[in-house]
Protein backbone atom coordinates (compact mmCIF):
# COMPACT_ATOMS: atom_id res chain seq x y z
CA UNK A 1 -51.61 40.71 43.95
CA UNK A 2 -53.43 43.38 46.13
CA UNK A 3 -54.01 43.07 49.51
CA UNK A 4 -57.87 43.48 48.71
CA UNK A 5 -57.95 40.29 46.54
CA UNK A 6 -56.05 38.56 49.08
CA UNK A 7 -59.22 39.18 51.53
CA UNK A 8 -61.71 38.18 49.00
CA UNK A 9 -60.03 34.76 48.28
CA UNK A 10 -58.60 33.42 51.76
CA UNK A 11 -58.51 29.96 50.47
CA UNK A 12 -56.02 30.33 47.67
CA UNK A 13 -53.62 30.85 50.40
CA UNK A 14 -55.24 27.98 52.86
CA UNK A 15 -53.96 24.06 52.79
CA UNK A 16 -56.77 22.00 50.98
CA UNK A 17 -55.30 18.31 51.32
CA UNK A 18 -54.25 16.46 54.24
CA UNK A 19 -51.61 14.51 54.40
CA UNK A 20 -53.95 11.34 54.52
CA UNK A 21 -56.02 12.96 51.43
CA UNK A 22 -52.60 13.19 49.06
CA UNK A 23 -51.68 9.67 50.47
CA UNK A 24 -54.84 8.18 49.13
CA UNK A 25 -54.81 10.52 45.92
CA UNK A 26 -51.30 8.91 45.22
CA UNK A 27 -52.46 5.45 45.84
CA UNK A 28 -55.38 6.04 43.59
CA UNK A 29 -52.89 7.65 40.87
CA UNK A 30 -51.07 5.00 41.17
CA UNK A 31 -54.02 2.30 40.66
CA UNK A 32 -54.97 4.05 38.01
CA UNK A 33 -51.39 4.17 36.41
CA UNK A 34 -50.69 0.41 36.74
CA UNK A 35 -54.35 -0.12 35.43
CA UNK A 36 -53.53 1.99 32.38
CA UNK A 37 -49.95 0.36 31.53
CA UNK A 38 -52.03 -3.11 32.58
CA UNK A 39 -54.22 -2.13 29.62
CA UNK A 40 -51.86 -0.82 27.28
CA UNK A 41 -49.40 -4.52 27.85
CA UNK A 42 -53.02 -6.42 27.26
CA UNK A 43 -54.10 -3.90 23.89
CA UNK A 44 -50.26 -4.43 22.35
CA UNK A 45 -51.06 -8.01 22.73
CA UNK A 46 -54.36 -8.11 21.25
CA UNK A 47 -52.62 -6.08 18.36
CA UNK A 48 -50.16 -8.63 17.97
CA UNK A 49 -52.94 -11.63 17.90
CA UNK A 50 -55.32 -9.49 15.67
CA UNK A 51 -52.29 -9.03 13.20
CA UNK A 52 -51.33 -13.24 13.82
CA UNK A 53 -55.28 -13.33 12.55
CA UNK A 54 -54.83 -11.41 9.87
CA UNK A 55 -52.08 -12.86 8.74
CA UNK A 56 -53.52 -16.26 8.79
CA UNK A 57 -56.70 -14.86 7.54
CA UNK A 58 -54.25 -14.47 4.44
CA UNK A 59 -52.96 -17.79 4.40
CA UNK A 60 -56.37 -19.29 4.95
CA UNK A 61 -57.43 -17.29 1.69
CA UNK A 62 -54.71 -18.57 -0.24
CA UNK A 63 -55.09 -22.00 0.84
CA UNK A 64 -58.76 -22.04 0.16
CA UNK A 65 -57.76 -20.52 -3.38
CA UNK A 66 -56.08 -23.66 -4.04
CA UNK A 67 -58.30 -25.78 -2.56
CA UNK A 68 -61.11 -23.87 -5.29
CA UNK A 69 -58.80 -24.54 -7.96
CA UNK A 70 -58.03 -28.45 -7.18
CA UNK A 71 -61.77 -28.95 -7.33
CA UNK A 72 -62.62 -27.50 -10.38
CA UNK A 73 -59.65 -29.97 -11.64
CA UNK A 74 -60.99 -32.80 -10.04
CA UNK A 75 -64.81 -31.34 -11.23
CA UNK A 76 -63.76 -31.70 -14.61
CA UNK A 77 -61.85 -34.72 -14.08
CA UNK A 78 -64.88 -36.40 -12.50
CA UNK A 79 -66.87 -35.22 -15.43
CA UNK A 80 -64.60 -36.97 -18.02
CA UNK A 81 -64.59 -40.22 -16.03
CA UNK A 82 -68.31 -40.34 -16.37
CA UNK A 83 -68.49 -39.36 -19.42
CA UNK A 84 -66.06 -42.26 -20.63
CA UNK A 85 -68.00 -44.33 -18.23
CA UNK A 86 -71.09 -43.77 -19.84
CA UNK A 87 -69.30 -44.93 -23.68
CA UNK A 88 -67.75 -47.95 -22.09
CA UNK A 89 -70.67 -49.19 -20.55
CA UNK A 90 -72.40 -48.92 -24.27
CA UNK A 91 -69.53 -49.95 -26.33
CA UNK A 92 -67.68 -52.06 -24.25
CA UNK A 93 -70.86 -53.59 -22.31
CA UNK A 94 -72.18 -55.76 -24.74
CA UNK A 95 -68.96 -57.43 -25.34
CA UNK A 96 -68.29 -58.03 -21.38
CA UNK A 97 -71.42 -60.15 -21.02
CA UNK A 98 -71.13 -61.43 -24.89
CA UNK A 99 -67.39 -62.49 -23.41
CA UNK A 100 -68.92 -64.43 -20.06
CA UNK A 101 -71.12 -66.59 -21.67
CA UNK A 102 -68.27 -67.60 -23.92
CA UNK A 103 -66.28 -68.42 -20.54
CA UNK A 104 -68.69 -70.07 -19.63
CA UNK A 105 -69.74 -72.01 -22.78
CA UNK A 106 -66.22 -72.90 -23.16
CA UNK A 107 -65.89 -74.32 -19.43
CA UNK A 108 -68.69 -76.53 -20.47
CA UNK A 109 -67.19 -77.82 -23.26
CA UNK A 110 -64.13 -78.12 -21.55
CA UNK A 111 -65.48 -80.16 -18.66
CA UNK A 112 -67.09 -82.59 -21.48
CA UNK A 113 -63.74 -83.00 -23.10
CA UNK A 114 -62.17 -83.73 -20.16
CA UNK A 115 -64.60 -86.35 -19.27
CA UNK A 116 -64.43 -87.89 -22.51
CA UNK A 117 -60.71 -87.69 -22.70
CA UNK A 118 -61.02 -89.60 -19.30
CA UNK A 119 -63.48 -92.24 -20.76
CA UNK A 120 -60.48 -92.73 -23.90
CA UNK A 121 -57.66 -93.50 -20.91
CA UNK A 122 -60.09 -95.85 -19.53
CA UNK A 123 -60.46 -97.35 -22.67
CA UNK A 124 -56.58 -97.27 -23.73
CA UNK A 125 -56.03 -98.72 -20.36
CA UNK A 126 -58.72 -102.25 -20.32
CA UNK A 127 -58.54 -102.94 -24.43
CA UNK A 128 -54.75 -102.68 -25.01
CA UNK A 129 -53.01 -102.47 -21.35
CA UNK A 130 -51.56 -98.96 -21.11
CA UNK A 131 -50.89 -97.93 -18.25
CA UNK A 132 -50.95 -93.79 -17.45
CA UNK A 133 -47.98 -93.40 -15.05
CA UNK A 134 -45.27 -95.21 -16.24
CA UNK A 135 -44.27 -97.17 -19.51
CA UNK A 136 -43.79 -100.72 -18.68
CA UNK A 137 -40.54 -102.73 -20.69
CA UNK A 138 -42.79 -104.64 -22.27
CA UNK A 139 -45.73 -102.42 -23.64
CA UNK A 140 -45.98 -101.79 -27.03
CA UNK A 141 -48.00 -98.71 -26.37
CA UNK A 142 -45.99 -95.26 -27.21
CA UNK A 143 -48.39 -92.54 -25.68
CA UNK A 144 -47.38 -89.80 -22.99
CA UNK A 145 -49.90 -89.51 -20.03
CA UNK A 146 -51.48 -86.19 -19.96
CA UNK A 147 -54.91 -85.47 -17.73
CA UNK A 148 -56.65 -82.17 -18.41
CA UNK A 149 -57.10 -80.03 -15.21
């Protein structure tokens, strides 16, 4: 350099910082340095929880696939119990309720049989001395006690 440049530019040669300036440019550097590796540390670990996400994005996906799949199963299943629903209720139907009122015809007849095979013990037991529980030695009678429940 020239002599004449070095008069045209005296501050290139001239101290700009103080010794209190650099100390608080440092400190700053530094605050700024620990703020970016701060960052960086919390951006790797959003990385690592956005590829957890994705990840069980994927599984979520799959699972729902399957989920999709067991419905339609159980769709058509549910459609094949109705529909067999439906041809029991007319074919079979008729003969439930045809079925209960012969229950309950035959209950009535039972319950009159019973009573009258009652009334024929009674009988058995005043006209020729039989007597239900046990045989006696000297009854002539040869019957076995039986009562209808």
């Amino acid at each position: 350099m020239s002599s004449s440049s070095k008069q045209k530019h005296p501050s290139l040669h001239a101290r700009v910082t103080t010794p209190e300036k650099t100390e608080s440019f440092a400190r700053t550097a530094n605050g700024i340095g620990g703020g970016i590796v701060n960052n960086r540390m919390r951006l790797e670990e959003l990385d690592e929880d956005i590829k957890a996400d994705e990840k069980g994005i994927v599984e979520y996906k799959a699972m729902i696939k399957q989920l999709a799949v067991k419905r339609e199963l159980l769709d058509e299943r549910l459609k094949k119990n109705r529909a067999w629903l439906k041809d029991y209720e007319e074919s079979i139907g008729p003969f439930q309720t045809q079925y209960a009122n012969l229950v309950a015809e035959i209950e009535s007849t039972y319950g009159e049989a019973k009573e009258r095979h009652r009334a024929g013990v009674e009988i058995l037991i005043r006209d020729f001395n039989y007597h239900p529980t046990f045989k006696r030695w000297d009854d002539n009678f040869t019957a076995t006690p039986f009562v209808p429940k």
